[in-house]
Protein backbone atom coordinates (compact mmCIF):
# COMPACT_ATOMS: atom_id res chain seq x y z
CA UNK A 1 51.26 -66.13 58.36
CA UNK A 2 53.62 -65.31 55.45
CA UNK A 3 51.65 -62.47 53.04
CA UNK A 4 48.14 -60.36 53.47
CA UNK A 5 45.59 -58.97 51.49
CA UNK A 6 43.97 -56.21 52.70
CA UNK A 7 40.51 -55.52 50.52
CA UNK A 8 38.63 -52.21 50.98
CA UNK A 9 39.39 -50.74 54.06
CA UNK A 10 42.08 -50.30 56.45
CA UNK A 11 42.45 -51.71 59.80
CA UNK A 12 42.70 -47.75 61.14
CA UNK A 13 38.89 -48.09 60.31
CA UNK A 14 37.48 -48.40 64.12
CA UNK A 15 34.19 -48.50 63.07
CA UNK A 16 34.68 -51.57 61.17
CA UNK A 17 35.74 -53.57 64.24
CA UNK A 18 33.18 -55.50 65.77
CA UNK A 19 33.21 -55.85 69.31
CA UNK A 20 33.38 -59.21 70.85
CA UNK A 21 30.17 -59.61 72.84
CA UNK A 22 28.24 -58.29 69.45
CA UNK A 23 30.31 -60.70 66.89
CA UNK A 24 28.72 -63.61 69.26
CA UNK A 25 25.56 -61.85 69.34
CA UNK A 26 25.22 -61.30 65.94
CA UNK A 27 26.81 -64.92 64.97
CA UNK A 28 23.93 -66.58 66.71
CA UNK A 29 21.43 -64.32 65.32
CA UNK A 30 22.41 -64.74 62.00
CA UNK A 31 22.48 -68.59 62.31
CA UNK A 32 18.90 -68.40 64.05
CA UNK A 33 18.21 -66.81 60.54
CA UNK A 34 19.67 -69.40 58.43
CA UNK A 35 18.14 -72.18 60.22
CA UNK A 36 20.98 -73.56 62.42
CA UNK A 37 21.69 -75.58 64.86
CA UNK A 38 22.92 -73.37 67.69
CA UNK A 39 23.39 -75.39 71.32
CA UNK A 40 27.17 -75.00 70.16
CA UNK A 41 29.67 -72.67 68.50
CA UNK A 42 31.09 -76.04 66.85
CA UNK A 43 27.08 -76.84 65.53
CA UNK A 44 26.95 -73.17 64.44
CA UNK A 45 30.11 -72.52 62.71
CA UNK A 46 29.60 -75.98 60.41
CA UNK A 47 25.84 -74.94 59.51
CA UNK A 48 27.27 -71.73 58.38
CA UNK A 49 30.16 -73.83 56.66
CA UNK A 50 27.28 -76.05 54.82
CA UNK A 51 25.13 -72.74 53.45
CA UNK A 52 25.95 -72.11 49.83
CA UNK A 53 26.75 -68.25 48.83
CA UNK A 54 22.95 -67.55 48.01
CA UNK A 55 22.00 -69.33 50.96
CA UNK A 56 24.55 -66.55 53.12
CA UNK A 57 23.60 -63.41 50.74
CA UNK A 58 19.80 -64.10 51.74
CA UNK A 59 20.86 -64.09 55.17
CA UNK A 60 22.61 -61.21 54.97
CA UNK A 61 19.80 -59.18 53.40
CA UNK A 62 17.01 -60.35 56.10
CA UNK A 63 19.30 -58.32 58.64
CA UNK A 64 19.83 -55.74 56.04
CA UNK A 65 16.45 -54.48 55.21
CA UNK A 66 16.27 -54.16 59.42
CA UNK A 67 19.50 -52.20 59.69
CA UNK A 68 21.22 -51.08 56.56
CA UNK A 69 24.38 -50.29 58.32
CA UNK A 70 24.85 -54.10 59.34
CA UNK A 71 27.64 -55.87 57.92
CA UNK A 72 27.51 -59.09 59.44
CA UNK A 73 31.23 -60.35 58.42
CA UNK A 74 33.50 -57.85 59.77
CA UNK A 75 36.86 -58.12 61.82
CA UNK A 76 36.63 -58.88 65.75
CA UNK A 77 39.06 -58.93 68.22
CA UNK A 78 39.33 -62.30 69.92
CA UNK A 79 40.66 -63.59 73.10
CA UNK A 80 44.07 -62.77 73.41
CA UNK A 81 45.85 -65.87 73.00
CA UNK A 82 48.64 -67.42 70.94
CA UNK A 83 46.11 -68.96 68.27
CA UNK A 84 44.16 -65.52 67.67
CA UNK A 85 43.93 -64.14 63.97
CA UNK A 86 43.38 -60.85 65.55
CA UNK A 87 43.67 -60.78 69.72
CA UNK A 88 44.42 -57.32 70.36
CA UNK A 89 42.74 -53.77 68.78
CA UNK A 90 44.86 -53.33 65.35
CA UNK A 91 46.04 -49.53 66.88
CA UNK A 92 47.27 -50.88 69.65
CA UNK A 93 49.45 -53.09 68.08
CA UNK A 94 50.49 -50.49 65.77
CA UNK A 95 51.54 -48.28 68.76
CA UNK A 96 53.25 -51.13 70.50
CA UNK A 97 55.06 -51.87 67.04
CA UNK A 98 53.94 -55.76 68.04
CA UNK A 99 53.67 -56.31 63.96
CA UNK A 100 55.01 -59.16 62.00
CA UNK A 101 57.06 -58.15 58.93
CA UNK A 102 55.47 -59.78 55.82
CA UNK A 103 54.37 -58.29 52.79
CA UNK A 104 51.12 -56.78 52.06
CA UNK A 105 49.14 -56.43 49.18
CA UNK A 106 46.19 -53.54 49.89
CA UNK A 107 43.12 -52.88 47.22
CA UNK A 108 39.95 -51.02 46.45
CA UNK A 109 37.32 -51.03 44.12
CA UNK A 110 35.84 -47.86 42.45
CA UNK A 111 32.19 -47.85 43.46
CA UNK A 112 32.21 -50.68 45.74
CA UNK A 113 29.06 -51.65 48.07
């Protein structure tokens, strides 16, 4: 990775960060929602990849109106492995200073959600 954007929120936001078990959970709910395919991750992931944006939004709102705290699309740590976006919990790699140096641009919108 050579840059990062960083759009409303920080990574010292715990809350934020799904755990594991639920990002699967919640994966194959939401696909169960938007009529996919789900015997595999691999059928899953391209459904999802096929929805258009109102397609997703509409999914998003059926789990919405349930739970209005649910925000389907939010960081999870992974398997810890050398092809993980994110494979450890972000503090942690803050304290271990385990950070690649690359710039960062971080942003916020007035009035957002």
């Amino acid at each position: 990775m050579h840059n990062a954007i960083i759009q409303s929120g920080s990574v010292l936001t715990q809350s934020l960060i799904m755990p594991r078990n639920d990002s699967i959970k919640y994966a194959f709910l939401f696909g169960e929602a938007m009529n996919c395919r789900m015997d595999t991750n691999k059928n899953l992931r391209n459904c999802l990849l096929n929805k258009t944006a109102d397609d997703i939004v509409k999914g998003q709102l059926t789990f919405s109106a349930i739970d209005p705290s649910y925000t389907p699309f939010r960081p999870s740590i992974e398997e810890n492995r050398p092809d993980a976006f994110l494979g450890q919990n972000p503090i942690e790699l803050i304290n271990s200073n385990d950070l690649a140096d690359i710039p960062i641009m971080i942003g916020l919108v007035r009035n957002e959600g």
